[in-house]
N, C-alpha and C. Protein backbone atom coordinates (compact mmCIF):
# COMPACT_ATOMS: atom_id res chain seq x y z
N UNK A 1 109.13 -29.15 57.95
CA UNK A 1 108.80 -30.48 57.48
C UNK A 1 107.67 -30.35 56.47
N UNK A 2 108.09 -31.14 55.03
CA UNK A 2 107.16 -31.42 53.87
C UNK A 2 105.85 -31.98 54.50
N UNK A 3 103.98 -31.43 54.26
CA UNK A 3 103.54 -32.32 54.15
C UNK A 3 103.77 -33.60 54.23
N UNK A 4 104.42 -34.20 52.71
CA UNK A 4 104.87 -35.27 52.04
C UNK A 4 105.56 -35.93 53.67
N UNK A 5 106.60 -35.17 54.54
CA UNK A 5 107.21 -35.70 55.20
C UNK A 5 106.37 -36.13 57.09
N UNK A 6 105.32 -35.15 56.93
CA UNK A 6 104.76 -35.75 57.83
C UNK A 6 103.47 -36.87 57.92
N UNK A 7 103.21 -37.21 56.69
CA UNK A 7 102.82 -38.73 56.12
C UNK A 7 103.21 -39.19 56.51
N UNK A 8 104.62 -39.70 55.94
CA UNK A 8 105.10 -40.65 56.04
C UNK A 8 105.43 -40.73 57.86
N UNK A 9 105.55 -39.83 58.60
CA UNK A 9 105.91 -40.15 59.90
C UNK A 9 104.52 -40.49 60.91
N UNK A 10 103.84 -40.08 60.08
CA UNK A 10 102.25 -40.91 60.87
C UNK A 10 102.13 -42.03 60.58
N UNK A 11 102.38 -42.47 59.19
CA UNK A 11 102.10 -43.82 58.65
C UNK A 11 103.27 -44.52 59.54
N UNK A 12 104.97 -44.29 59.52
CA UNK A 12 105.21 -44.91 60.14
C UNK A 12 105.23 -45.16 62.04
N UNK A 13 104.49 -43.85 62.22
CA UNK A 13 104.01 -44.39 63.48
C UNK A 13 102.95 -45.44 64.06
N UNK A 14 102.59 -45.36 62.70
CA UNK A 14 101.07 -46.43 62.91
C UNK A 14 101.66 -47.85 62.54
N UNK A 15 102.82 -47.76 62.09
CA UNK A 15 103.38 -49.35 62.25
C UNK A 15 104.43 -49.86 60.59
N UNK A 16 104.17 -48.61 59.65
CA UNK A 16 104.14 -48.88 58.73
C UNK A 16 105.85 -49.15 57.86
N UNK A 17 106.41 -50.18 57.75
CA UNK A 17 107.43 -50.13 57.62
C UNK A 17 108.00 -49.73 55.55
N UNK A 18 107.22 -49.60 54.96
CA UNK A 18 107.34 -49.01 53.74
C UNK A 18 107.65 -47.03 54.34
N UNK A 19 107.55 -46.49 55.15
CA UNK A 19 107.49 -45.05 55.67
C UNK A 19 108.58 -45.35 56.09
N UNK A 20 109.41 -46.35 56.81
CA UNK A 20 110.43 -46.12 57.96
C UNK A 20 111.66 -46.56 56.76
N UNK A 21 111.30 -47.02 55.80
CA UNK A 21 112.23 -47.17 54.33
C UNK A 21 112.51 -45.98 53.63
N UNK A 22 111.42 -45.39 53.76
CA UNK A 22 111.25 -43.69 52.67
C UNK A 22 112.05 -42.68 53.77
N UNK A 23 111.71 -42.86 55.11
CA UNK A 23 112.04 -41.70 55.93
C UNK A 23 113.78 -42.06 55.59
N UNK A 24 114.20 -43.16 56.01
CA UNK A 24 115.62 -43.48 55.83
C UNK A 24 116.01 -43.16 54.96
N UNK A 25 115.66 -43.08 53.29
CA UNK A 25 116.23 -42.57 52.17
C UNK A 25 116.13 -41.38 52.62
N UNK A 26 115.41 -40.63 52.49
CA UNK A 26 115.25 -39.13 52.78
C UNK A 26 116.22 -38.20 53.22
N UNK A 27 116.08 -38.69 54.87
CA UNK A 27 117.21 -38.18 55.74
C UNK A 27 118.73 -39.01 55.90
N UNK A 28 119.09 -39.83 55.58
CA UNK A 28 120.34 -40.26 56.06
C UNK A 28 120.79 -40.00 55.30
N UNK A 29 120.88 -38.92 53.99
CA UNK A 29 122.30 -38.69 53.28
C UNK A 29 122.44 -36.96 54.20
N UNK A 30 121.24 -36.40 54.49
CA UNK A 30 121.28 -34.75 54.71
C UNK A 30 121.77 -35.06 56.59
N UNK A 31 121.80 -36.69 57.30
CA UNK A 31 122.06 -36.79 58.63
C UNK A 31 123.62 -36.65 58.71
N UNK A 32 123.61 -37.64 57.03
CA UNK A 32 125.71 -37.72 57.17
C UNK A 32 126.15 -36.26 57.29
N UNK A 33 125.91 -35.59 55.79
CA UNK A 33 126.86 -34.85 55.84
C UNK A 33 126.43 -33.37 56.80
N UNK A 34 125.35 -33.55 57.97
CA UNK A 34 125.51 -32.63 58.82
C UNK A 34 126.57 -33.07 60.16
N UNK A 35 126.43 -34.39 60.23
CA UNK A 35 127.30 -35.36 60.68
C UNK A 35 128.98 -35.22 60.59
N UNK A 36 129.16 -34.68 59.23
CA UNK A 36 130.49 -34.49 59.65
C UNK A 36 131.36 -33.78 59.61
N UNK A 37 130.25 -32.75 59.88
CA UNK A 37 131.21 -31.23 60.59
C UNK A 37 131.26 -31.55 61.99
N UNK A 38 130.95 -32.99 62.72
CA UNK A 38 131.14 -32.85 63.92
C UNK A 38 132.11 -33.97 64.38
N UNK A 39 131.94 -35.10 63.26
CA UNK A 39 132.46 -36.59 63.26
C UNK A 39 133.10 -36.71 62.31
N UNK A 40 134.46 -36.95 62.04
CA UNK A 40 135.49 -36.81 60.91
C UNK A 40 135.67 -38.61 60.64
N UNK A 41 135.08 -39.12 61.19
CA UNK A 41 135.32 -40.90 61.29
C UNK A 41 133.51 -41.11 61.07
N UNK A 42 133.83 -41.27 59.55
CA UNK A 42 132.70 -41.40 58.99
C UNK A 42 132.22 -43.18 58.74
N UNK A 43 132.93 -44.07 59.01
CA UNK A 43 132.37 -45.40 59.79
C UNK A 43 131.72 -45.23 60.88
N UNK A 44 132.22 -44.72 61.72
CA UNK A 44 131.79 -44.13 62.99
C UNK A 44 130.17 -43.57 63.18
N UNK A 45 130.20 -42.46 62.05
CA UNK A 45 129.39 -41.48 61.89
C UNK A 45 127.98 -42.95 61.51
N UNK A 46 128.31 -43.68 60.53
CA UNK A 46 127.30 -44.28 59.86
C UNK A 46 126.85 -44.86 60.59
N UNK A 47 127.68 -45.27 61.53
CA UNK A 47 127.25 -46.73 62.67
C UNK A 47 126.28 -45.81 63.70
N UNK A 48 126.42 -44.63 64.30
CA UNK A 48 125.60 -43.74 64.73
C UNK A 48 124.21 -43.33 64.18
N UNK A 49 124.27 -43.16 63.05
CA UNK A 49 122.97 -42.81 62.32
C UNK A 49 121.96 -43.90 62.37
N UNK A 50 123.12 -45.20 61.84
CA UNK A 50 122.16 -46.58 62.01
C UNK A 50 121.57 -46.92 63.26
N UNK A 51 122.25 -46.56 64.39
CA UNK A 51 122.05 -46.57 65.41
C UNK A 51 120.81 -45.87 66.03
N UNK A 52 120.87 -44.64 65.76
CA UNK A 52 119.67 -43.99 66.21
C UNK A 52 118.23 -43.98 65.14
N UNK A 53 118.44 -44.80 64.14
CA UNK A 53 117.06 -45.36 62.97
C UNK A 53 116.66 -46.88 63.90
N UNK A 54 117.75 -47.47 64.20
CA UNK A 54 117.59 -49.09 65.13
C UNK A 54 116.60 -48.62 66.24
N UNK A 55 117.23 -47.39 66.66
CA UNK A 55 116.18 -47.02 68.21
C UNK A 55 115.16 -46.53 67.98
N UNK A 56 114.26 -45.91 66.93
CA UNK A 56 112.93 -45.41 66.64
C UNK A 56 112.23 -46.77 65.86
């Protein structure tokens, strides 16, 4: 993990929802496509990812 990337995960632990915007760009394109060497139902896959960003 970047510096750069553990900023932003302090800031958004401290409440900060401009970090929980950046972390989401970041990782949810490198979440998909590790995503679907496992999940070939890539609606599926997205609704999962969203899913586990909804729960943090």
């Amino acid at each position: 993990m970047t510096d750069q990337e553990q900023e932003l995960w302090k800031a958004f632990q401290g409440g900060s929802t401009k970090a929980f915007e950046e972390i989401l760009e970041i990782f949810y394109r490198p979440m998909f496509d590790y995503g679907t060497r496992f999940q070939k139902d890539h609606d599926q896959l997205s609704d999962d990812i969203h899913d586990l960003f909804l729960s943090l």
